[in-house]
Protein backbone atom coordinates (compact mmCIF):
# COMPACT_ATOMS: atom_id res chain seq x y z
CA UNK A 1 89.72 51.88 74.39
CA UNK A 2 93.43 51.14 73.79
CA UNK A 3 92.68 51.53 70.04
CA UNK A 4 90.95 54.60 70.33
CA UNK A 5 93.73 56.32 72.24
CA UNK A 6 96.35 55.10 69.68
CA UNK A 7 97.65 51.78 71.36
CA UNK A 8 99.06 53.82 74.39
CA UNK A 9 100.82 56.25 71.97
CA UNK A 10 100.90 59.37 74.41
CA UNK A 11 98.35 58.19 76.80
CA UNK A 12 97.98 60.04 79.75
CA UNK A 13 96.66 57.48 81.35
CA UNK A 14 99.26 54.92 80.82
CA UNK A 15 100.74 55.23 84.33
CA UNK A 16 97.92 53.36 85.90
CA UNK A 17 95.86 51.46 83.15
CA UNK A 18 94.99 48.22 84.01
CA UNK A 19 97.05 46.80 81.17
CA UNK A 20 100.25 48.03 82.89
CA UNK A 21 99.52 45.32 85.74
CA UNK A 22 100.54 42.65 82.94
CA UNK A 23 103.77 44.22 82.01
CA UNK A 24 107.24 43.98 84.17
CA UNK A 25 107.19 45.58 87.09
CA UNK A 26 108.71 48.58 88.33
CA UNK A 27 107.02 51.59 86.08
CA UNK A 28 106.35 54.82 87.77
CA UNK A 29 102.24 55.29 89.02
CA UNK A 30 100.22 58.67 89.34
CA UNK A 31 101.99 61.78 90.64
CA UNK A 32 105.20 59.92 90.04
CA UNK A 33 105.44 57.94 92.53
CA UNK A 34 107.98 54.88 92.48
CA UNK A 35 105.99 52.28 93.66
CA UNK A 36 102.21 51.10 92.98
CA UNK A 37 101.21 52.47 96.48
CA UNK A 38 100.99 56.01 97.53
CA UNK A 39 99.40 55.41 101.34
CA UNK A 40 100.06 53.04 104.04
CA UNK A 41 96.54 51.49 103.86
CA UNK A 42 95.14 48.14 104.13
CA UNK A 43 92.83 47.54 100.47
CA UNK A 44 90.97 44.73 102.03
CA UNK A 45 89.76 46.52 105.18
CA UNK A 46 87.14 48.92 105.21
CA UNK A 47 89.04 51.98 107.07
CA UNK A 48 92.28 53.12 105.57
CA UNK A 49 95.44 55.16 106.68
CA UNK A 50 97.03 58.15 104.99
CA UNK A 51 97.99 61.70 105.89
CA UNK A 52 95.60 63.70 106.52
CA UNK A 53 95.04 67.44 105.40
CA UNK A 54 97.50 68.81 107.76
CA UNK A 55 99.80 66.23 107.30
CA UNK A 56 99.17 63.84 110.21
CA UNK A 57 97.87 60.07 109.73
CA UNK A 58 94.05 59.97 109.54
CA UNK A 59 92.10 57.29 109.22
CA UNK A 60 89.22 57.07 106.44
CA UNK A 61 86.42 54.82 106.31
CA UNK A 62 83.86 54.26 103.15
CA UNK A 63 80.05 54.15 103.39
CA UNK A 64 78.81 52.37 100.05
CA UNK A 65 76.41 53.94 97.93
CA UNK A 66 75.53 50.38 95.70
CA UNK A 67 74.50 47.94 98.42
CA UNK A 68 71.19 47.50 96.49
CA UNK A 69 73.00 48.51 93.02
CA UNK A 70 71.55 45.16 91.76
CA UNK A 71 67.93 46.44 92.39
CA UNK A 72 68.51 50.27 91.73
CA UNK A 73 71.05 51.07 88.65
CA UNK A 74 69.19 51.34 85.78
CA UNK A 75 70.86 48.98 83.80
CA UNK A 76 69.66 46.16 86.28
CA UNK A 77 66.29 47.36 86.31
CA UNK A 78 64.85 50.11 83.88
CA UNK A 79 63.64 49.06 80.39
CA UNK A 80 64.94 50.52 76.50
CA UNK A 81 64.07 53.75 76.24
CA UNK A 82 62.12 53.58 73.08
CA UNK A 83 60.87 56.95 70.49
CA UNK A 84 56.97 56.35 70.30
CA UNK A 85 54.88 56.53 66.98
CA UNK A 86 54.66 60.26 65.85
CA UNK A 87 51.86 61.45 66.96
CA UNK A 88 49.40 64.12 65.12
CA UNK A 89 51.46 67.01 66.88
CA UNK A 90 54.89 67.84 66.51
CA UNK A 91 56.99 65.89 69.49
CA UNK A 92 59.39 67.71 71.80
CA UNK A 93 62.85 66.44 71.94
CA UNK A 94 64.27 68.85 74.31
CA UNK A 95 62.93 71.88 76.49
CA UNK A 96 63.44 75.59 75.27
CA UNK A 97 64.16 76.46 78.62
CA UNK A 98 67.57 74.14 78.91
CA UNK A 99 68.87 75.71 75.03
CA UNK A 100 70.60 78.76 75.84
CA UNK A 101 70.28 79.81 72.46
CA UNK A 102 67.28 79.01 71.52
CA UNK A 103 65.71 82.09 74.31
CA UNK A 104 67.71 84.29 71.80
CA UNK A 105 65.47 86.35 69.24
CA UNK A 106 67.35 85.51 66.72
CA UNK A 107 66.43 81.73 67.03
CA UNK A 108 62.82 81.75 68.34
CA UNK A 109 62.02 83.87 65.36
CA UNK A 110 63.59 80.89 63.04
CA UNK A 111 60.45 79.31 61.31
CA UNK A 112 59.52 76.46 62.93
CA UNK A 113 61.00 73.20 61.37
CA UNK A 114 64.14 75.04 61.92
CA UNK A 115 63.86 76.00 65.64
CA UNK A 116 62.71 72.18 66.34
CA UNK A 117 66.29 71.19 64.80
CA UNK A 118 68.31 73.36 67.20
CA UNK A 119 66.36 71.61 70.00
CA UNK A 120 67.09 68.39 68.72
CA UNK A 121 70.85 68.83 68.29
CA UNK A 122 70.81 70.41 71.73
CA UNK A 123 69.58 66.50 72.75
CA UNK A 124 72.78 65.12 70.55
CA UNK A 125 75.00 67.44 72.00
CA UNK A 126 73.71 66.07 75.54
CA UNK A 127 74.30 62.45 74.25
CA UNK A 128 77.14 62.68 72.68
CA UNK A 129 78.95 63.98 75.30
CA UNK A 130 77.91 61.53 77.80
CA UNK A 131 78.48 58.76 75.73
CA UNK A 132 82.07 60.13 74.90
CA UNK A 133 82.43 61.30 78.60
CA UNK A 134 81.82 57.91 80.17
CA UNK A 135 83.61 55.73 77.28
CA UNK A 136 86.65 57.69 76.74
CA UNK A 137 87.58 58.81 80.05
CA UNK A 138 85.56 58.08 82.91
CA UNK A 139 85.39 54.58 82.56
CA UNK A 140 89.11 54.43 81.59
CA UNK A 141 89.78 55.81 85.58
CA UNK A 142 86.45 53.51 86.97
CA UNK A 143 88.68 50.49 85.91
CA UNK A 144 92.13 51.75 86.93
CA UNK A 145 90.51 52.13 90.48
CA UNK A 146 88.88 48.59 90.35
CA UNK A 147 92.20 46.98 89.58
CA UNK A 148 94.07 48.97 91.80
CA UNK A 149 96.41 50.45 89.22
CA UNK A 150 95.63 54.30 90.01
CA UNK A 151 98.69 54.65 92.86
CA UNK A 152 95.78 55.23 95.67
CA UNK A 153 95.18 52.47 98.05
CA UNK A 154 91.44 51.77 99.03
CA UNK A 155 89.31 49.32 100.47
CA UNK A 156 88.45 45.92 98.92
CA UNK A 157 84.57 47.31 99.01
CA UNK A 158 85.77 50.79 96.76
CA UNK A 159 87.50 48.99 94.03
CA UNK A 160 84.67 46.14 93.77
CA UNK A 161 82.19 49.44 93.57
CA UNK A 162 84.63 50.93 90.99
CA UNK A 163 82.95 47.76 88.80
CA UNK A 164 79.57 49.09 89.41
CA UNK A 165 80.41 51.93 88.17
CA UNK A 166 81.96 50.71 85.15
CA UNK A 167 78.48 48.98 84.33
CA UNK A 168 76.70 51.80 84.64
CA UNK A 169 78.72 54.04 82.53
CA UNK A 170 79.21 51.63 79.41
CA UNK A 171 74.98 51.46 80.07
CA UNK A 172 74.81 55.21 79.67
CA UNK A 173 76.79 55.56 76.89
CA UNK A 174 75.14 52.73 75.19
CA UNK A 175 71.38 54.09 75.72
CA UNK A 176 72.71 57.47 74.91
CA UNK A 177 74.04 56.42 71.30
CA UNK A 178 70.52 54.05 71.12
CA UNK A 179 68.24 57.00 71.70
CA UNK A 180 70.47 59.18 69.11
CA UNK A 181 70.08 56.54 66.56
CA UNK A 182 66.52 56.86 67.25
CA UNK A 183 65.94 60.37 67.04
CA UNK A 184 68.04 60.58 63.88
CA UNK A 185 66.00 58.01 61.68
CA UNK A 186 62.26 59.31 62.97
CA UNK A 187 63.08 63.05 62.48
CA UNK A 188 65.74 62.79 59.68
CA UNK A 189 67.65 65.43 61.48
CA UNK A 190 71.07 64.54 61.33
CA UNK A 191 73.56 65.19 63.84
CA UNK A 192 75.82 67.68 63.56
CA UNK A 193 79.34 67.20 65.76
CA UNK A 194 82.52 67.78 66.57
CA UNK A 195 84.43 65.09 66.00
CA UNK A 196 86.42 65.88 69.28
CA UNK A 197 84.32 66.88 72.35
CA UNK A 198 85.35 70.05 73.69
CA UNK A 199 85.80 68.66 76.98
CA UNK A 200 88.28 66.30 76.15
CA UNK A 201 90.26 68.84 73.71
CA UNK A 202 90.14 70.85 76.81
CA UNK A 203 91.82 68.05 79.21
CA UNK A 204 94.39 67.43 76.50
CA UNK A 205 95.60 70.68 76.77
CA UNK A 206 95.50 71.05 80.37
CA UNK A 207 97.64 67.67 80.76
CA UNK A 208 100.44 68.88 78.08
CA UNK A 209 100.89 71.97 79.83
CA UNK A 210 101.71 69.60 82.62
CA UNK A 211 105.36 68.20 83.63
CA UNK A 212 104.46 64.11 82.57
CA UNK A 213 104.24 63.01 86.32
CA UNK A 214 101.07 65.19 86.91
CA UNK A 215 99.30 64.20 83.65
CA UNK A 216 98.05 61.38 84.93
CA UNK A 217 96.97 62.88 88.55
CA UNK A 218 95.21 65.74 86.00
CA UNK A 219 92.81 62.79 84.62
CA UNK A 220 92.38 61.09 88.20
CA UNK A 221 90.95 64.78 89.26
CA UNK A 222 89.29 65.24 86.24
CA UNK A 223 86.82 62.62 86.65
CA UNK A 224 86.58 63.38 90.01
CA UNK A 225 85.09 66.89 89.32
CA UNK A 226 83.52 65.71 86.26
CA UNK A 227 81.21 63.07 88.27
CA UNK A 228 80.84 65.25 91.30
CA UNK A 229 79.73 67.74 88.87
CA UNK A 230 77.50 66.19 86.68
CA UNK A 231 74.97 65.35 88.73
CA UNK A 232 74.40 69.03 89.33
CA UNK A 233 74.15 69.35 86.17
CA UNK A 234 71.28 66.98 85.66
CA UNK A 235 69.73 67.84 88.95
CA UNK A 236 68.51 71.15 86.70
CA UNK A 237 66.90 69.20 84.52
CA UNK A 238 63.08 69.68 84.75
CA UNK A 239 60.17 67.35 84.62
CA UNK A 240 58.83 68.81 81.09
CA UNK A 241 55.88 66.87 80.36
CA UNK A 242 55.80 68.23 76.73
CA UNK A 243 59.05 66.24 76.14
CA UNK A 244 59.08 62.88 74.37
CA UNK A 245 59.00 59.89 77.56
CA UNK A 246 61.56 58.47 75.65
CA UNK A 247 63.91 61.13 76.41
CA UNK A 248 62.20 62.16 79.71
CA UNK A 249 63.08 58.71 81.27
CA UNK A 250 66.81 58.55 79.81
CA UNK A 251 67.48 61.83 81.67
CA UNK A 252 65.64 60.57 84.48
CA UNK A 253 67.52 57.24 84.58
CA UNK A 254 70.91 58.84 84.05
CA UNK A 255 70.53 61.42 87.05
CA UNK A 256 69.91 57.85 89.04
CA UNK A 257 72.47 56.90 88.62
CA UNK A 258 74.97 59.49 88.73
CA UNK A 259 73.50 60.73 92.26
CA UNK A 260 74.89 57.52 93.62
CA UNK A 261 78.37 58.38 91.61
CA UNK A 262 78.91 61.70 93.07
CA UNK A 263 78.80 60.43 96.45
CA UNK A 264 81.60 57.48 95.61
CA UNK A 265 83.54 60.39 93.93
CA UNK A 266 83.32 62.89 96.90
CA UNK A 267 84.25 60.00 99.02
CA UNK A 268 87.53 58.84 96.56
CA UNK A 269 88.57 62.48 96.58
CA UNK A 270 89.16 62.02 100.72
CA UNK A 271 91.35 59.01 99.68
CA UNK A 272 93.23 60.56 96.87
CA UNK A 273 93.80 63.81 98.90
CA UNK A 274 95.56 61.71 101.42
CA UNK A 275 98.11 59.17 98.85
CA UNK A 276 99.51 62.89 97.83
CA UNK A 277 102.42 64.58 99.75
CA UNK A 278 102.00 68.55 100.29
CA UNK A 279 103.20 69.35 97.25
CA UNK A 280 101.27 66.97 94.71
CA UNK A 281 98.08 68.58 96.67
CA UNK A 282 99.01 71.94 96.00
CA UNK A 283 99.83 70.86 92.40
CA UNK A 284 96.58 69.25 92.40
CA UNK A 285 94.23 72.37 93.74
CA UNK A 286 95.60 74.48 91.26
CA UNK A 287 94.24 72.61 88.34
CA UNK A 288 91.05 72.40 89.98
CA UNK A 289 89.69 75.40 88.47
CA UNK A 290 90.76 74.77 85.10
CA UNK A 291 89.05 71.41 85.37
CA UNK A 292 85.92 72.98 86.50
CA UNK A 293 86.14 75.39 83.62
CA UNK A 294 87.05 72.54 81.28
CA UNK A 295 83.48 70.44 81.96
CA UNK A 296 81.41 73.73 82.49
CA UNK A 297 82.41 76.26 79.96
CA UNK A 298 80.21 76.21 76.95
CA UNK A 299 82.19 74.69 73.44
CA UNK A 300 81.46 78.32 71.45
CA UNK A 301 82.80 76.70 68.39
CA UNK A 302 80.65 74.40 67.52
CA UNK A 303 77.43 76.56 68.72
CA UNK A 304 78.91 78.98 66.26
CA UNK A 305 78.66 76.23 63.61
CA UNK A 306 76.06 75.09 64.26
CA UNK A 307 74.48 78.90 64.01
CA UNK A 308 75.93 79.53 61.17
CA UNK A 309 74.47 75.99 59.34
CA UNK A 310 70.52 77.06 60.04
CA UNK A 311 71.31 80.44 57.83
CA UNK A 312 72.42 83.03 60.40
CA UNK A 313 75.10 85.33 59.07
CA UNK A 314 78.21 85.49 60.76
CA UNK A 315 77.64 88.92 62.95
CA UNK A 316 74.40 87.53 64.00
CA UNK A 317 75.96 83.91 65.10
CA UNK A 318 78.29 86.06 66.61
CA UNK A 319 75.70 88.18 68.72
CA UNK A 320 73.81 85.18 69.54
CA UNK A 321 77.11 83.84 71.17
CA UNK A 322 77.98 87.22 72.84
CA UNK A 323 74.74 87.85 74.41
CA UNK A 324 73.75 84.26 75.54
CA UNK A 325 77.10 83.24 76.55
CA UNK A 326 78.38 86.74 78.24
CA UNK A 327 80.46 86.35 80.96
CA UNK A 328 78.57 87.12 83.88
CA UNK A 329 75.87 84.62 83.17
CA UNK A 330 78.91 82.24 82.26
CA UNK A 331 80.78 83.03 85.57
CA UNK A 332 77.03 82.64 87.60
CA UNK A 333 76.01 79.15 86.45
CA UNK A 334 79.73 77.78 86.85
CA UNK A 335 80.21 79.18 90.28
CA UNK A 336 75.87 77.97 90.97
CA UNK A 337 76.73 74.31 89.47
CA UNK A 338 80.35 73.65 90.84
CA UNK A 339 79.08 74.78 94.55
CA UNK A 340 78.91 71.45 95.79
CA UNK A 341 82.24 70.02 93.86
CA UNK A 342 84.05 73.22 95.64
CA UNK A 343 82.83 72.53 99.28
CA UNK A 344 84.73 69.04 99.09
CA UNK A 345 87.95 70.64 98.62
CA UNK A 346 87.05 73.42 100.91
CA UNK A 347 87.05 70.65 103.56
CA UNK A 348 90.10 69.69 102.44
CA UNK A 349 91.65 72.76 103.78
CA UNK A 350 92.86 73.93 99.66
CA UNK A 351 91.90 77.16 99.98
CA UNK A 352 94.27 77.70 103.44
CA UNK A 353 96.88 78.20 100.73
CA UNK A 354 97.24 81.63 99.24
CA UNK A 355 97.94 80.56 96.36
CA UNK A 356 95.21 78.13 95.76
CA UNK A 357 92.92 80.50 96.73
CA UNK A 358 93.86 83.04 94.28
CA UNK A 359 93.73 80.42 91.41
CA UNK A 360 89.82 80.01 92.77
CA UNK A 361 88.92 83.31 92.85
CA UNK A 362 90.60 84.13 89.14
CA UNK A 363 88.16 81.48 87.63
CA UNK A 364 84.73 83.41 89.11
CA UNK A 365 84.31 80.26 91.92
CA UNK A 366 84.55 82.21 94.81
């Protein structure tokens, strides 16, 4: 990972990567802070202490959602997802219904080698980003929690989770770069990518608009919303029987998994919420939104691209873009997806601020 991100070379994520433990002491953790701890809590103890939403002490306590990881994550239990033989008929690599685009006229009047590519690099999209999701950022903040580098104390039973999470992450991004090596050399479609995910070109901009003691905090939220989030996102994800198994069952095995991730994430968020002072939370609901947007918001660039690369001229990618990506429809399946991700910092009072509220409301979540 180091390597990738340019051997720490403006790494937001410096302040509480796991490496840092092995350095001198005495460098500054998330939000700032001066010292490795943000909240008065006990890590080996199941409840913890920190202020709570109004700024009193409250005490949290942490249910696990792995105590039978070792029988239930799919990289303990489920099988290589493996492409079939070809069959007599032409396989199905990803439903119609889930490709925005290809509902458009435009692209379901394509002939039909053509309109089977768009479908399959809708599938490399979808595994690309998760395997560039979980390696390059997720699993960079799953192991900062499991060493207890992120500035947020928890209990002993979080931070060993933090582990399983770890697993399972590396596992999806593996399978997800198996099955596109797959796809790739039995259709001899190959992919076509951005070499940077929008997502992360999105956080990177976020986190330089940023003073350098919130960059950090940014990422920490980030993945937060991102894994809270995601599981949504997959829970739309129909049973299509006319899809490959191969890809069936990775989607399936994924959305496992993440269900049990959302719930560690939505219960982290309760301890992060109460290592920050009024100010750092107030910082930190603001960027909410643009962190929502920043996972959600479809990457129009490289849809335009790839438009543009099956023989559409440039007015037509450009109408295909306008009409399936309009705003409304836009605005509807953020606000519809993030519901859930919202409500846990509705509980956390955010939205009491004026302020906060207004940054919600600017973004189409409310």
């Amino acid at each position: 990972m180091c390597g990738i991100v340019g051997l720490f070379v403006g790494c937001s994520a410096l302040a509480y990567c796991p490496r840092k433990a092995l350095a001198p002491a005495g460098a500054a953790t998330v939000a700032g802070a001066e010292s490795g701890r943000l909240a008065g809590a006990d890590p080996a103890s199941g409840p913890a202490r920190g202020a709570g939403t109004d700024g009193e002490q409250a005490e949290l306590s942490y249910s696990s959602p792995f105590t039978r990881w070792s029988e239930r994550a799919t990289v303990r239990r489920a099988p290589r997802r493996e492409l079939s033989a070809p069959s007599a008929e032409t396989p199905r690599y990803f439903s119609p219904e889930l490709v925005p685009v290809a509902r458009h006229p435009l692209i379901a009047e394509l002939r039909p080698e053509l309109f089977d590519t768009v479908l399959v690099q809708h599938l490399y999209r979808y595994l690309d980003f998760t395997a560039k999701l979980e390696t390059l950022v997720v699993n960079r903040t799953a192991l900062g929690i499991a060493q207890g580098s992120v500035g947020v104390e928890l209990p002993e039973e979080m931070r060993f989770d933090a582990y399983k999470i770890y697993c399972d992450e590396a596992y999806h991004a593996l399978f997800s770069v198996d099955l596109m090596r797959q796809v790739r050399d039995t259709t001899g479609i190959v992919p076509v990518l951005p070499a940077q995910p929008y997502f992360l070109r999105r956080l990177e901009e976020i986190q330089q608009a940023l003073p350098q003691h919130t960059r950090a905090l940014a990422e920490l939220l980030f993945v937060t919303v991102s894994e809270t989030l995601i599981s949504a996102s997959l829970a739309e994800l129909p049973v299509d029987s006319e899809i490959v198994p191969a890809v069936r069952e990775t989607i399936r095995d994924h959305a496992a998994d993440e269900g049990r991730h959302h719930v560690y994430f939505a219960a982290f968020l309760r301890y992060l919420w109460a290592a920050l002072d009024p100010a750092a939370r107030r910082e930190a609901a603001l960027l909410v939104p643009r962190l929502i947007a920043a996972f959600l918001q479809p990457d129009a660039d490289a849809v335009r691209a790839e438009l543009l690369g099956y023989g559409l001229t440039r007015d037509d990618a450009e109408q295909v873009l306008a009409e399936v990506y309009d705003k409304k429809t836009v605005a509807a399946y953020t606000r519809a997806t993030a519901k859930r991700t919202i409500s846990y910092f509705v509980a956390l009072d955010v939205l009491d601020d004026p302020m906060v509220e207004h940054e919600f409301r600017a973004h189409g979540l409310l």
